[in-house]
Protein backbone atom coordinates (compact mmCIF):
# COMPACT_ATOMS: atom_id res chain seq x y z
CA UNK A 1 6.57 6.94 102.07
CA UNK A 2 4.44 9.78 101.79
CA UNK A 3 0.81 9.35 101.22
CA UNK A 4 -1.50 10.84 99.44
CA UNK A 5 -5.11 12.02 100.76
CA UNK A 6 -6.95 11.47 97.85
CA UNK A 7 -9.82 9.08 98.36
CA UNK A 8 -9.67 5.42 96.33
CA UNK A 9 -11.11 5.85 93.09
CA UNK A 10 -15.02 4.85 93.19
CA UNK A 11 -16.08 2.20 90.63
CA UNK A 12 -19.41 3.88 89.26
CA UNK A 13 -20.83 2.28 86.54
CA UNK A 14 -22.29 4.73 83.83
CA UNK A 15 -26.06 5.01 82.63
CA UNK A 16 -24.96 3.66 78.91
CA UNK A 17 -23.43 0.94 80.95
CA UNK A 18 -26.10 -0.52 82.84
CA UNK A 19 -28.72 0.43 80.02
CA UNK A 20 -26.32 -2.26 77.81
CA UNK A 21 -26.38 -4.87 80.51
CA UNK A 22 -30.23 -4.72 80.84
CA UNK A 23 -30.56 -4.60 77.01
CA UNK A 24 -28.59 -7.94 76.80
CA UNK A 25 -30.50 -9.88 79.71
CA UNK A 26 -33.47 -8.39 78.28
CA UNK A 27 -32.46 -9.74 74.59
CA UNK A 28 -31.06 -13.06 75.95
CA UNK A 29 -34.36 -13.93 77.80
CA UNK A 30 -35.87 -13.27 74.50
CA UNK A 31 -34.29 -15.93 72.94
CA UNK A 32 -33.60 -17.83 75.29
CA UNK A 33 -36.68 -20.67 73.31
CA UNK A 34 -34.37 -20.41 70.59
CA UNK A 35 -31.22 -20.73 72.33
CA UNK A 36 -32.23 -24.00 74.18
CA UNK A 37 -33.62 -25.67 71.41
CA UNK A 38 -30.38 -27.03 70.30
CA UNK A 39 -29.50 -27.67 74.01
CA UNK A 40 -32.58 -29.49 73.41
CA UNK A 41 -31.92 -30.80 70.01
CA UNK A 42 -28.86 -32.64 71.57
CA UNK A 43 -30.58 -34.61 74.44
CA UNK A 44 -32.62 -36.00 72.49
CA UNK A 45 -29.76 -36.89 70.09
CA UNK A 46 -28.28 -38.80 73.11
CA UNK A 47 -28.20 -42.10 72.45
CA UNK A 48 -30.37 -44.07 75.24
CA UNK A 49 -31.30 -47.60 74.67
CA UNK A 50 -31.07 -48.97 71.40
CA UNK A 51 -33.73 -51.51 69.51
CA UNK A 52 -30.46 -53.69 69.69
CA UNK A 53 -29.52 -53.36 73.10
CA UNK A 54 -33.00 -54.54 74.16
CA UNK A 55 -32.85 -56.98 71.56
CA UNK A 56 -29.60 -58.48 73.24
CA UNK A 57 -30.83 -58.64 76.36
CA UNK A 58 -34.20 -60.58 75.39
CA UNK A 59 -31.79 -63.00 73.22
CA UNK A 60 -32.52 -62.22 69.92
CA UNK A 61 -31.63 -60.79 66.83
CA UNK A 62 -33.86 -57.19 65.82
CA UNK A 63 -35.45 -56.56 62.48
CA UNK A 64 -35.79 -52.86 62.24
CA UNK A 65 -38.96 -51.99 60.46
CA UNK A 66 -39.38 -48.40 61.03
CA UNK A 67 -36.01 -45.80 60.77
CA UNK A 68 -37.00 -42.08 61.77
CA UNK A 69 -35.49 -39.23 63.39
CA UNK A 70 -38.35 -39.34 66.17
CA UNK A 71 -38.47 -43.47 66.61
CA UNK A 72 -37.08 -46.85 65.78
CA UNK A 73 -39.50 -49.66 65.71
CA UNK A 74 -38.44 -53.29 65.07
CA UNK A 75 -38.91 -57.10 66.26
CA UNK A 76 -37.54 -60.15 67.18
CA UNK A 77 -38.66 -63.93 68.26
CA UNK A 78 -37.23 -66.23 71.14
CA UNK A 79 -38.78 -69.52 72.17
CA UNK A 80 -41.27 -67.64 74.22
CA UNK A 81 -42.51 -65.66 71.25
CA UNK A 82 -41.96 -62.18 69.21
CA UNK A 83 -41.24 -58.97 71.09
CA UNK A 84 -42.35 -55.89 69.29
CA UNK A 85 -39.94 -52.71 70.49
CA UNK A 86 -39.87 -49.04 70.00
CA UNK A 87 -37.10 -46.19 70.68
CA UNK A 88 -38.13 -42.52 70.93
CA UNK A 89 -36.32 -39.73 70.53
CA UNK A 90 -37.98 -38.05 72.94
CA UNK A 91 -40.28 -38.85 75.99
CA UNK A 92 -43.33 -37.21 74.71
CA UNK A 93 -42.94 -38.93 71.66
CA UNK A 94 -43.40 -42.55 73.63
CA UNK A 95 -45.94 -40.73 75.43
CA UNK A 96 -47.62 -40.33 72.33
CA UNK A 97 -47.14 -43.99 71.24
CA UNK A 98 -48.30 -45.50 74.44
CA UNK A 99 -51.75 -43.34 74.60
CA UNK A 100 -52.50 -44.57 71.12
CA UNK A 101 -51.22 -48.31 71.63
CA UNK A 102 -53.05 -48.73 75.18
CA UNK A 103 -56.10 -48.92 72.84
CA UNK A 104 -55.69 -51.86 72.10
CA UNK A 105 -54.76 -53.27 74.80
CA UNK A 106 -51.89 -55.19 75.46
CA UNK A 107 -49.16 -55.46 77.96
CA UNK A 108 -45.98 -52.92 77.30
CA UNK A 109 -42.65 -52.42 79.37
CA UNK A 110 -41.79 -49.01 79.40
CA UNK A 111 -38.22 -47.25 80.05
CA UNK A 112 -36.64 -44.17 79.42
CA UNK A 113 -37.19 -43.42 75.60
CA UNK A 114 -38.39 -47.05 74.83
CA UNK A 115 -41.08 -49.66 74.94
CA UNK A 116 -41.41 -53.59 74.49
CA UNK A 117 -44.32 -55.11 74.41
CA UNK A 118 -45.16 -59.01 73.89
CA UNK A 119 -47.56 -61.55 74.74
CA UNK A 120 -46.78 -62.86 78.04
CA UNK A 121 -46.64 -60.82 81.17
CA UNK A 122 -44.22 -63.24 82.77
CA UNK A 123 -41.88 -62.52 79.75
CA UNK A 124 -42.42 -58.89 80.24
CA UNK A 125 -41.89 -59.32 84.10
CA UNK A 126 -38.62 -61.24 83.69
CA UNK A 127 -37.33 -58.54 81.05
CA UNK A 128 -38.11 -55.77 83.46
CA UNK A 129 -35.75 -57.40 85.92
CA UNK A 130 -32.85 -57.36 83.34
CA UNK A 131 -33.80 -53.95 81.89
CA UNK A 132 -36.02 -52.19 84.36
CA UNK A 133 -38.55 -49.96 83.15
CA UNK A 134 -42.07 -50.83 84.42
CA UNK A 135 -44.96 -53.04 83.18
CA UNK A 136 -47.87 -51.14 82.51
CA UNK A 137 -51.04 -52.40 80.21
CA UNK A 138 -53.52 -50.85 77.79
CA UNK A 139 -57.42 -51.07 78.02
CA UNK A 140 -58.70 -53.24 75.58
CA UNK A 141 -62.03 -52.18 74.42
CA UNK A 142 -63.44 -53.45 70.71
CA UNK A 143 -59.70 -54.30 70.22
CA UNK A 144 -58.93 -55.88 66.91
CA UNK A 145 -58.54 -59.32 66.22
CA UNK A 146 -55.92 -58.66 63.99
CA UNK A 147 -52.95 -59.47 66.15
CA UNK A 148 -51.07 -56.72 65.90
CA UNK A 149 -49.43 -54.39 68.42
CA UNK A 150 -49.43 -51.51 68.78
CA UNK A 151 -50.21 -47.98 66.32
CA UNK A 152 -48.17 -47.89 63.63
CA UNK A 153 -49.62 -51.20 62.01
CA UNK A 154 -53.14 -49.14 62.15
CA UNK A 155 -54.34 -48.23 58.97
CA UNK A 156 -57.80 -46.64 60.34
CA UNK A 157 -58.53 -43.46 61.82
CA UNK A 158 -56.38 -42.14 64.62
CA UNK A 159 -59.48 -40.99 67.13
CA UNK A 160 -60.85 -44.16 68.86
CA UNK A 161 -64.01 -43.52 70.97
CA UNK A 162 -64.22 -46.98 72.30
CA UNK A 163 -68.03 -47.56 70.82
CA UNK A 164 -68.93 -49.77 67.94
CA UNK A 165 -69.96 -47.25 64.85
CA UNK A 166 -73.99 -47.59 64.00
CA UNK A 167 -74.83 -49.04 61.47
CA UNK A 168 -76.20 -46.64 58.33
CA UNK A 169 -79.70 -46.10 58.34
CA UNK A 170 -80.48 -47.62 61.80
């Protein structure tokens, strides 16, 4: 076989070549906020734990009262009392809940994407061991005595400084 003495063919990549390639990563990293937002978009979509899987495991029967694309809120009542629950669509949004809700005190269960909250710890406590999540409470200062649960039933003002208002003219 006779052989030939040229030498192997050098893959050398041309200027326009690698100019394109850094234009793209360059353009890609550009967008890449836009690109992941419906990455993004679908997690949240994912369904976690529903207002009637929680509902189940308490023993009771949900009554949605609030239907959005960032939360479900609803409620049910057993022999040891009503539950209130909430499903999130994303964690910052039960962040968001919880830092507004622990004003008013109040014991909550918290998972992934969802809260329950209720009167009795020992409720909460035996719940947790069914459902997990963890028990955590809110600091009740000047806390209504309304009875209700958590933010959305507020009608007032969203800041809460914790100190009684002063009375006009004094």
């Amino acid at each position: 076989m006779p052989t030939t003495d040229r030498p192997a063919p050098r893959i050398r990549p041309s200027l326009a070549a690698v100019a394109a390639v850094c234009v793209t990563v360059l353009l890609s990293g550009g967008c890449a906020g836009h690109a992941a937002t419906p990455v993004a978009a679908e997690a949240a979509a994912t369904p976690g734990t529903s207002i009637e899987q929680i509902a189940t495991t308490i023993g009771c029967t949900p009554e949605v009262s609030v239907e959005a694309d960032e939360l479900r809120q609803g409620g049910c009542e057993t022999g040891q009392g009503a539950y209130r629950m909430a499903t999130f669509a994303a964690q910052k949004g039960l962040r968001a809940w919880l830092d507004e809700a622990r004003a008013y005190g109040g014991i909550y269960l918290v998972g992934d994407r969802w809260v329950v909250t209720t009167q009795s710890a020992d409720a909460l406590n035996a719940l947790r061991e069914r459902l997990g999540g963890s028990v955590e409470t809110g600091t009740s200062h000047n806390a209504p005595s309304s009875g209700h649960t958590g933010p959305s039933e507020h009608t007032g003002s969203s800041e809460h400084s914790g100190h009684p208002t002063p009375a006009a003219g004094g």
